[in-house]
N, C-alpha and C. Protein backbone atom coordinates (compact mmCIF):
# COMPACT_ATOMS: atom_id res chain seq x y z
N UNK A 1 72.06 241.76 -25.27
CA UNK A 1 71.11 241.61 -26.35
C UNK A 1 69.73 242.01 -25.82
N UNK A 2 68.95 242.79 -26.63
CA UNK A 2 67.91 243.43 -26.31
C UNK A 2 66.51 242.40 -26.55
N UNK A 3 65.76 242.01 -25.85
CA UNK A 3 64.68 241.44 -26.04
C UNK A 3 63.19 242.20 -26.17
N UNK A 4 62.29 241.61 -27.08
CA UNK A 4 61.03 242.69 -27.16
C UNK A 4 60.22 241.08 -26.55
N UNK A 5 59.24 241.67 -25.60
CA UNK A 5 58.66 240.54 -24.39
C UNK A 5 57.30 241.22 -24.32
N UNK A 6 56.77 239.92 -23.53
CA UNK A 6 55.41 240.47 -22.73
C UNK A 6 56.25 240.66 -21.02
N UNK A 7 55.28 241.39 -20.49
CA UNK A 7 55.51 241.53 -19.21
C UNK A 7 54.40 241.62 -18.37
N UNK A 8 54.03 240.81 -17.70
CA UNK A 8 53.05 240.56 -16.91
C UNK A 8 52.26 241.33 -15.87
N UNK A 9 51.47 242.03 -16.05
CA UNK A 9 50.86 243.17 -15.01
C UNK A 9 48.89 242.44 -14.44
N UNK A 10 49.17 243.19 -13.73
CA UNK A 10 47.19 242.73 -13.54
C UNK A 10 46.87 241.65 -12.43
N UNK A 11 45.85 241.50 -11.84
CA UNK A 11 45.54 240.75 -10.65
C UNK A 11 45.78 239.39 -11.05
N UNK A 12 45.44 238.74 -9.59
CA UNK A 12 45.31 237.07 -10.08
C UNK A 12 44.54 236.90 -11.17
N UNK A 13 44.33 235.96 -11.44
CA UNK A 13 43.41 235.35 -13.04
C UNK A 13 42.96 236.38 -13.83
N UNK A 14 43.29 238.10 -13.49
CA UNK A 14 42.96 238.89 -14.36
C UNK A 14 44.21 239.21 -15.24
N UNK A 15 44.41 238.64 -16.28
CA UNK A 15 45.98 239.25 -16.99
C UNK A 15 45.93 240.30 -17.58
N UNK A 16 46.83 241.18 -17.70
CA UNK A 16 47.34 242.06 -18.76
C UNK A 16 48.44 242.22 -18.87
N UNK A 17 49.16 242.71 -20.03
CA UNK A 17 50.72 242.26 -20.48
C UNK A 17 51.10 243.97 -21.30
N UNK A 18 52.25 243.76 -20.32
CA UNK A 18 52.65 245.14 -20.97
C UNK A 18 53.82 244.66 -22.26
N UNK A 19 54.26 245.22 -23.59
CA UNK A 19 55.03 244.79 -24.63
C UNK A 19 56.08 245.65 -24.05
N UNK A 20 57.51 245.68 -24.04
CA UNK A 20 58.51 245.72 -23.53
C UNK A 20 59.79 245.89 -24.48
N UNK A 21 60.84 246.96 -23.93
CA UNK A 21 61.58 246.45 -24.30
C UNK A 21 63.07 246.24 -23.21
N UNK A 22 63.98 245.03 -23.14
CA UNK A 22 64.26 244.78 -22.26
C UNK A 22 65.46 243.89 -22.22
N UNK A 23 66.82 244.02 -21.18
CA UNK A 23 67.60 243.06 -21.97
C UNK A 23 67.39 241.47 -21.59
N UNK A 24 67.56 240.54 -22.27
CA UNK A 24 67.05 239.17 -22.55
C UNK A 24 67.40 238.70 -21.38
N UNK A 25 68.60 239.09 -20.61
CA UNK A 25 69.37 238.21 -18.89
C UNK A 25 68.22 238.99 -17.76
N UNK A 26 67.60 240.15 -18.44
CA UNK A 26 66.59 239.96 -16.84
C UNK A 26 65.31 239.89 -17.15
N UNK A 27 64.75 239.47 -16.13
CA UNK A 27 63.91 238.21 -16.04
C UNK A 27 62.43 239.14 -16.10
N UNK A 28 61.66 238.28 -16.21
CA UNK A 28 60.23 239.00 -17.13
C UNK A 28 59.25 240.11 -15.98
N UNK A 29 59.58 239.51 -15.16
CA UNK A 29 58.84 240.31 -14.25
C UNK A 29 59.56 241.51 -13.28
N UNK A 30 60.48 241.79 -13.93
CA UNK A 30 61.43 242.98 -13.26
C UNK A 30 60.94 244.01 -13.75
N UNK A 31 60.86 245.02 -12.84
CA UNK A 31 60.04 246.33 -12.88
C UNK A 31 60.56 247.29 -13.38
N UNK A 32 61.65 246.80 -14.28
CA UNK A 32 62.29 247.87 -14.74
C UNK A 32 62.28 247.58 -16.32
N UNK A 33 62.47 248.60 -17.51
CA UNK A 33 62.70 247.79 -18.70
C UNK A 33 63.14 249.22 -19.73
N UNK A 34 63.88 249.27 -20.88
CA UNK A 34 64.58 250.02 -21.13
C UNK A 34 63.07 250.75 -22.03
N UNK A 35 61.90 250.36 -22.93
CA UNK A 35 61.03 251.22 -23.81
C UNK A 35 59.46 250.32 -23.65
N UNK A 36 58.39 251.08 -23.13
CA UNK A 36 57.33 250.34 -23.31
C UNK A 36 56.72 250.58 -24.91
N UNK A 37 56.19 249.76 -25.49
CA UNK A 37 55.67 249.94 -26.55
C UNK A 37 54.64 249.61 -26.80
N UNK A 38 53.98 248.96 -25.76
CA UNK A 38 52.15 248.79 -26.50
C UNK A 38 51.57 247.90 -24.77
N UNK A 39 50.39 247.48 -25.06
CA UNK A 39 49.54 246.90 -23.88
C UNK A 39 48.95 245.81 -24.72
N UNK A 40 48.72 244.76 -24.08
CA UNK A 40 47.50 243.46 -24.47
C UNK A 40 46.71 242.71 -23.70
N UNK A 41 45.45 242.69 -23.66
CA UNK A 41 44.42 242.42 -22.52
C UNK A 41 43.93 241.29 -23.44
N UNK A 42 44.44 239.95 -22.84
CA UNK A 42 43.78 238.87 -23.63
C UNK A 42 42.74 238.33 -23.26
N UNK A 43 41.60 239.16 -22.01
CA UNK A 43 40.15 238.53 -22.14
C UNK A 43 39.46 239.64 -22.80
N UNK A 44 39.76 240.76 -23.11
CA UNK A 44 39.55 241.71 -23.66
C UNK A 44 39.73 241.86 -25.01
N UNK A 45 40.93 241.51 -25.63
CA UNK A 45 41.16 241.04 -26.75
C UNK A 45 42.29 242.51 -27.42
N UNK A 46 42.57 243.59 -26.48
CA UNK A 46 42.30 245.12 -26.26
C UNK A 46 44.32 245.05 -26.87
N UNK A 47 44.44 245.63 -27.89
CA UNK A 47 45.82 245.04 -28.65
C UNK A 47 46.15 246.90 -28.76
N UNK A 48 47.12 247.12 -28.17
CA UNK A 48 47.85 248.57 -28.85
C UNK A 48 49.29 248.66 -28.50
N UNK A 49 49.73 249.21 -30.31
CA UNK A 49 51.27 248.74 -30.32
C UNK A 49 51.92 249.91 -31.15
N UNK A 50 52.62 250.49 -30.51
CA UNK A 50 53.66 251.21 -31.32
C UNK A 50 53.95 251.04 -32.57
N UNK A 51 53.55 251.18 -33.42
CA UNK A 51 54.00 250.05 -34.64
C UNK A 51 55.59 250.43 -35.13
N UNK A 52 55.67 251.46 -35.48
CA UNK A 52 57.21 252.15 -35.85
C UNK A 52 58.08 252.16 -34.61
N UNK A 53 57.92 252.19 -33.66
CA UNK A 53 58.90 251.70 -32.62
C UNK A 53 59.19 250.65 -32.31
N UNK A 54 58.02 249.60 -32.85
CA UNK A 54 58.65 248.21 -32.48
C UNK A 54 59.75 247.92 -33.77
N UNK A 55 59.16 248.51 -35.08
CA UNK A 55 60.59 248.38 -35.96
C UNK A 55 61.37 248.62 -35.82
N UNK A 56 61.50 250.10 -35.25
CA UNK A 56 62.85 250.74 -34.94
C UNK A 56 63.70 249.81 -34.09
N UNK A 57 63.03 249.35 -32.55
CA UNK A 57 64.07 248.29 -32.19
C UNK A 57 64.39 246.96 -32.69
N UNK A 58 63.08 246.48 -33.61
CA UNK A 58 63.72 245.47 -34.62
C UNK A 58 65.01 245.77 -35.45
N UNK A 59 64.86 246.93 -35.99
CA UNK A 59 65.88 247.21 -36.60
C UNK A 59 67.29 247.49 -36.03
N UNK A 60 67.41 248.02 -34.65
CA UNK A 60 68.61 247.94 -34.05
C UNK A 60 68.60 246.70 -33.62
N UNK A 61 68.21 245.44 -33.72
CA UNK A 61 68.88 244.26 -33.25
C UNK A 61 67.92 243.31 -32.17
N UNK A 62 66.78 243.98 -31.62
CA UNK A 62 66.08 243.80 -30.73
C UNK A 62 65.11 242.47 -31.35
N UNK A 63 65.19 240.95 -30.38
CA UNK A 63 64.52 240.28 -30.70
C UNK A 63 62.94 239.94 -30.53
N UNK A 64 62.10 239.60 -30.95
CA UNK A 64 60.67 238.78 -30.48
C UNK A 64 61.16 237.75 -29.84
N UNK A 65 59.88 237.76 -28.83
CA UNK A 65 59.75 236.76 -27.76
C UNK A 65 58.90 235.69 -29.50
N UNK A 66 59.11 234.09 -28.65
CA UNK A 66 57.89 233.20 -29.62
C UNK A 66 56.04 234.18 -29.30
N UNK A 67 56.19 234.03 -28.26
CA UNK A 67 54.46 234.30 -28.42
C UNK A 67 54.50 236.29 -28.96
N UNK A 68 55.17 236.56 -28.87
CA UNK A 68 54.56 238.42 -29.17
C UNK A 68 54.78 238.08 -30.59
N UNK A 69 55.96 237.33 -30.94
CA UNK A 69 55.77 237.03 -32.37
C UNK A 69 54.80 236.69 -33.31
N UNK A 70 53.72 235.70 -32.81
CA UNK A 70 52.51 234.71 -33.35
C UNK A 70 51.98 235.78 -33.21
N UNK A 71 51.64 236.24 -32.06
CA UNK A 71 50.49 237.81 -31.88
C UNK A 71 50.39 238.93 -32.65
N UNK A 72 51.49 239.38 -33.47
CA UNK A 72 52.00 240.21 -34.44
C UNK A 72 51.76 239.65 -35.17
N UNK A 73 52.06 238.26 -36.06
CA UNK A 73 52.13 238.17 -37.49
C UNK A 73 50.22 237.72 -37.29
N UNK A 74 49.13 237.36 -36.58
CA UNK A 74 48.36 237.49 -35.94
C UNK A 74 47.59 238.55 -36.91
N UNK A 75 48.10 239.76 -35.98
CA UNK A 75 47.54 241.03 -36.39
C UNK A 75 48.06 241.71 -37.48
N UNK A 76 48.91 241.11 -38.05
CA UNK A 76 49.50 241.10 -39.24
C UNK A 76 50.63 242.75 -39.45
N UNK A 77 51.10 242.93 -38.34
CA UNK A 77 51.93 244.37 -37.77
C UNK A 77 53.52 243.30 -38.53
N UNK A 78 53.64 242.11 -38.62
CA UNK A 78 54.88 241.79 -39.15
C UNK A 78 54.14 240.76 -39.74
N UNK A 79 55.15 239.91 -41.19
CA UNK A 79 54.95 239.15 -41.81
C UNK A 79 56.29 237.89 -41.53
N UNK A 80 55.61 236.59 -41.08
CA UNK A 80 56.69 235.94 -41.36
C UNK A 80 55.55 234.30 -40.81
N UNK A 81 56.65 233.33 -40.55
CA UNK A 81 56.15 231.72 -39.93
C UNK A 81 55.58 231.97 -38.54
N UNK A 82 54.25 231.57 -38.30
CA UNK A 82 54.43 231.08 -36.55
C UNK A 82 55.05 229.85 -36.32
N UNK A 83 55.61 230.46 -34.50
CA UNK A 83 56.59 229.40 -33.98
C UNK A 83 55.60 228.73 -33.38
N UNK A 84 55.89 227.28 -32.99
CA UNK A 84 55.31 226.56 -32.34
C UNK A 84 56.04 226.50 -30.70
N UNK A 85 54.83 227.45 -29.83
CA UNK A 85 55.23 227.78 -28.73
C UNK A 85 55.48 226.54 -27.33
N UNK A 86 53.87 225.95 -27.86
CA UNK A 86 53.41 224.74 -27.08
C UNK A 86 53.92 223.67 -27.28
N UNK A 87 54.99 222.94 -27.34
CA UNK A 87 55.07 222.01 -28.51
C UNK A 87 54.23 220.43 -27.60
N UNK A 88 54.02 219.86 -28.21
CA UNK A 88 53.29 218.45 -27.67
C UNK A 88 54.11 217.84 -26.55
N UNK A 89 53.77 217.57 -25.21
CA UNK A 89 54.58 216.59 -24.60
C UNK A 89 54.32 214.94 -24.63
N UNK A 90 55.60 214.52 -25.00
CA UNK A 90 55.98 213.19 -25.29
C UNK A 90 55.67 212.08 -23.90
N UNK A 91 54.54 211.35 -24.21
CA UNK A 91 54.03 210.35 -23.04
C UNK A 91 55.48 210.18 -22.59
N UNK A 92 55.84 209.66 -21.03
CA UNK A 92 57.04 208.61 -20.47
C UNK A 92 56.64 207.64 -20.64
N UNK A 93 57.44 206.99 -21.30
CA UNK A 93 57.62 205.32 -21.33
C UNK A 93 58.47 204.97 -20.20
N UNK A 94 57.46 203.37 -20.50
CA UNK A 94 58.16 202.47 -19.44
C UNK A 94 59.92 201.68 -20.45
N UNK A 95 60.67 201.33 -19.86
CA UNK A 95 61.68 200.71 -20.60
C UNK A 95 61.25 199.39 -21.12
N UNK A 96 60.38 199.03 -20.36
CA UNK A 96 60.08 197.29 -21.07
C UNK A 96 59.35 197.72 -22.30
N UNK A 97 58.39 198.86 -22.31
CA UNK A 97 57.33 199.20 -23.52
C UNK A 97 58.19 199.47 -24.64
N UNK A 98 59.52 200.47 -24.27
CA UNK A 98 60.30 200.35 -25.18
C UNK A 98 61.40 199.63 -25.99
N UNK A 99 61.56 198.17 -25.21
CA UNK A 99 61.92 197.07 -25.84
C UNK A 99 61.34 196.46 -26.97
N UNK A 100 59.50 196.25 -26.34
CA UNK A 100 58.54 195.51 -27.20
C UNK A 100 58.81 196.27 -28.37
N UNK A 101 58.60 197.55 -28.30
CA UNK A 101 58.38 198.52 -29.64
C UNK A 101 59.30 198.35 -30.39
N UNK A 102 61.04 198.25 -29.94
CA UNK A 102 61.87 198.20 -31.00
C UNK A 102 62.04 197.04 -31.51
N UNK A 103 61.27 195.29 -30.67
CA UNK A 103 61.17 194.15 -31.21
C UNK A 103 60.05 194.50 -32.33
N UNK A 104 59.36 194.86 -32.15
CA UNK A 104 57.90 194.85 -33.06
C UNK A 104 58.56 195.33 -34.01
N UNK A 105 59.56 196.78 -34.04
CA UNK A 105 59.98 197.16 -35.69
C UNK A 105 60.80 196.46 -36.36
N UNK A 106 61.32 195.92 -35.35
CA UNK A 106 62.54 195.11 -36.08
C UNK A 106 61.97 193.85 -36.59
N UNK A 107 60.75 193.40 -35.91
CA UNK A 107 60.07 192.31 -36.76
C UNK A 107 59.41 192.73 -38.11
N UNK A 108 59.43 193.86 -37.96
CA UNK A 108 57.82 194.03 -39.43
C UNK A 108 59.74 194.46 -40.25
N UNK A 109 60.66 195.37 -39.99
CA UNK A 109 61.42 195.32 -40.50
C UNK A 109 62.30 194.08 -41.39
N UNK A 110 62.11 192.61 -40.56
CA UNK A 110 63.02 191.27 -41.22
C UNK A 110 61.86 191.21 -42.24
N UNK A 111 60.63 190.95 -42.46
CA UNK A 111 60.40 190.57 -43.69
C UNK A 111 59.97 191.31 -45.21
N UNK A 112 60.29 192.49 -44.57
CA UNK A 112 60.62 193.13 -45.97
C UNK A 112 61.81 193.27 -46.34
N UNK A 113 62.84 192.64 -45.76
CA UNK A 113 64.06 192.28 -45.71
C UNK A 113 64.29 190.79 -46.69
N UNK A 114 63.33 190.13 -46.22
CA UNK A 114 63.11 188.70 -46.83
C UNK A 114 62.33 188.99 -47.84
N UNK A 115 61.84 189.96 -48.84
CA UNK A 115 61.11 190.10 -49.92
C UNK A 115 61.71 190.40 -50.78
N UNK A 116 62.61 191.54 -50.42
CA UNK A 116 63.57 191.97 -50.81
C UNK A 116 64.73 190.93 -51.83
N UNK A 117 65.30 190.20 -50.93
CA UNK A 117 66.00 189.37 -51.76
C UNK A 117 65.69 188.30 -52.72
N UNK A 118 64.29 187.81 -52.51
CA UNK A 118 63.95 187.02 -53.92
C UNK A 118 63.81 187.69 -55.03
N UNK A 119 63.34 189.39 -54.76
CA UNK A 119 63.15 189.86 -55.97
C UNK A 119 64.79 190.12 -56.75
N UNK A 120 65.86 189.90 -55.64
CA UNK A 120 66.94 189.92 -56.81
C UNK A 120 67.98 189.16 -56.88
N UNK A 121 67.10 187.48 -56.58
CA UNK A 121 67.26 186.53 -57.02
C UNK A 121 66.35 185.89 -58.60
N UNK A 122 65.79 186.78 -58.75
CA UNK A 122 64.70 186.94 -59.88
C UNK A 122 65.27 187.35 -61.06
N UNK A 123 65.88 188.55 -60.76
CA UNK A 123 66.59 189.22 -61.28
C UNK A 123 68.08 189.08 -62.23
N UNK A 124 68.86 188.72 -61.03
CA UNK A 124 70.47 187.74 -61.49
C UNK A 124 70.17 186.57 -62.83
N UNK A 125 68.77 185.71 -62.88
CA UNK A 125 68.67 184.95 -63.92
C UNK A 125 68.00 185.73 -65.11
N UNK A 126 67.89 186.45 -65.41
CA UNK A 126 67.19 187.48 -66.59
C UNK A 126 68.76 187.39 -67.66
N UNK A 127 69.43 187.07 -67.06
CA UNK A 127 70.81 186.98 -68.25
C UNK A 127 70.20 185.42 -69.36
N UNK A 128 69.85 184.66 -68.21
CA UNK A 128 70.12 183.37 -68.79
C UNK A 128 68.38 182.77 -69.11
N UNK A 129 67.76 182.94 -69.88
CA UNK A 129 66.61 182.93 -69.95
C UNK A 129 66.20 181.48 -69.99
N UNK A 130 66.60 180.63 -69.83
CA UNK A 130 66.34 178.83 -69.38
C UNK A 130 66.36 178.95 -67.99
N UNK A 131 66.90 179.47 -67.33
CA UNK A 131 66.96 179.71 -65.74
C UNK A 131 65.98 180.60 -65.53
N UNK A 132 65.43 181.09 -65.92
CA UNK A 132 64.32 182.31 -65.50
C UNK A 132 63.07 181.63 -65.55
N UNK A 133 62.88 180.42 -66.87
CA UNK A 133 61.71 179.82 -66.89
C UNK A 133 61.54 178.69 -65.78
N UNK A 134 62.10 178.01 -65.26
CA UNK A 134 61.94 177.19 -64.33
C UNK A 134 61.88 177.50 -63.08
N UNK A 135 62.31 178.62 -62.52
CA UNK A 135 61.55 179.16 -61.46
C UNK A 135 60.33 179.87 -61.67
N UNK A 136 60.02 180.10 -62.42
CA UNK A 136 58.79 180.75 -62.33
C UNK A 136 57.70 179.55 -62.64
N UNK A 137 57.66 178.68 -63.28
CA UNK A 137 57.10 177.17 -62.82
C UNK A 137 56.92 177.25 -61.61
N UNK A 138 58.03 176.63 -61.25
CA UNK A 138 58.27 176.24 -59.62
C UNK A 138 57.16 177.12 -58.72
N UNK A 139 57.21 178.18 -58.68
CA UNK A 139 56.35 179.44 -57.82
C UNK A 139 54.92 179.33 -58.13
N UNK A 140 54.16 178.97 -59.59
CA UNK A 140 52.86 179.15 -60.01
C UNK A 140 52.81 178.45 -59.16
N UNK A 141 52.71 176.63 -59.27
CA UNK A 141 52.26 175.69 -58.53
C UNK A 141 52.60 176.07 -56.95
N UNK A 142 53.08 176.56 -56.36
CA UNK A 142 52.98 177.03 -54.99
C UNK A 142 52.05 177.93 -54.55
N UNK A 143 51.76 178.93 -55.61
CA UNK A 143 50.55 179.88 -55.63
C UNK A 143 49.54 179.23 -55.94
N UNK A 144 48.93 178.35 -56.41
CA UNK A 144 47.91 177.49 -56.76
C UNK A 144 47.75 176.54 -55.64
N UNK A 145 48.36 176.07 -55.25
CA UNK A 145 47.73 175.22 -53.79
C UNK A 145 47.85 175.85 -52.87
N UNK A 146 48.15 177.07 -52.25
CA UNK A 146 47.93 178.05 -51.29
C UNK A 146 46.33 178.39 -51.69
């Protein structure tokens, strides 16, 4: 399977990236690659791309890397979603932190659990409307001295 990549050229902390085309099992910095198709100098900002050749190997089957992808729909040479390259890394927890946490949900969880069922104990007496009035008595005067 054919991959379309950056490929890494240029001094230390000076980058430049050659666009590539290349199969996906070898690895990015191999000096070999089957079609170059463009250059990108990202302190430069310096973007040139084949445009009909990168379709052409889109069109035989040839994939985007995530980032040449964002960079293209970017410069708007393709239309589609950016991927989320970076994605957020997830703090390590400690195991005790993650005890507290699943006590804490499971606490705020029991009493909406316990709210839950008076309202359909409320409910079940709506048949019998002498039973409906005497609890709701019962409850004012509890709400009134609170």
């Amino acid at each position: 399977m054919l991959m379309i990549r950056f490929q890494r050229i240029g001094r230390k902390n000076d980058p430049a990236f050659r666009i590539v085309v290349l199969p996906k099992t070898s690895g990015p910095k191999a000096g070999t690659y089957t079609d170059l198709i463009g250059t990108y100098n990202p302190k430069t900002k310096e973007f040139k791309i084949e445009a009909d050749r990168l379709k052409d190997w889109m069109s035989k089957g040839a994939q985007l890397s995530p980032s040449l992808s964002n960079l293209l729909i970017d410069k708007k040479i393709i239309e589609g979603k950016k991927v989320n390259v970076l994605p957020k890394k997830s703090p390590i927890k400690d195991p005790e932190a993650e005890a507290k946490a699943a006590a804490a949900a499971a606490a705020a969880a029991a009493p909406v659990v316990a709210e839950a069922a008076p309202e359909v104990v409320e409910e079940a007496p709506a048949e019998a409307p002498v039973e409906e009035a005497a609890p709701a008595e019962e409850v004012a005067p509890a709400e009134a001295a609170a």
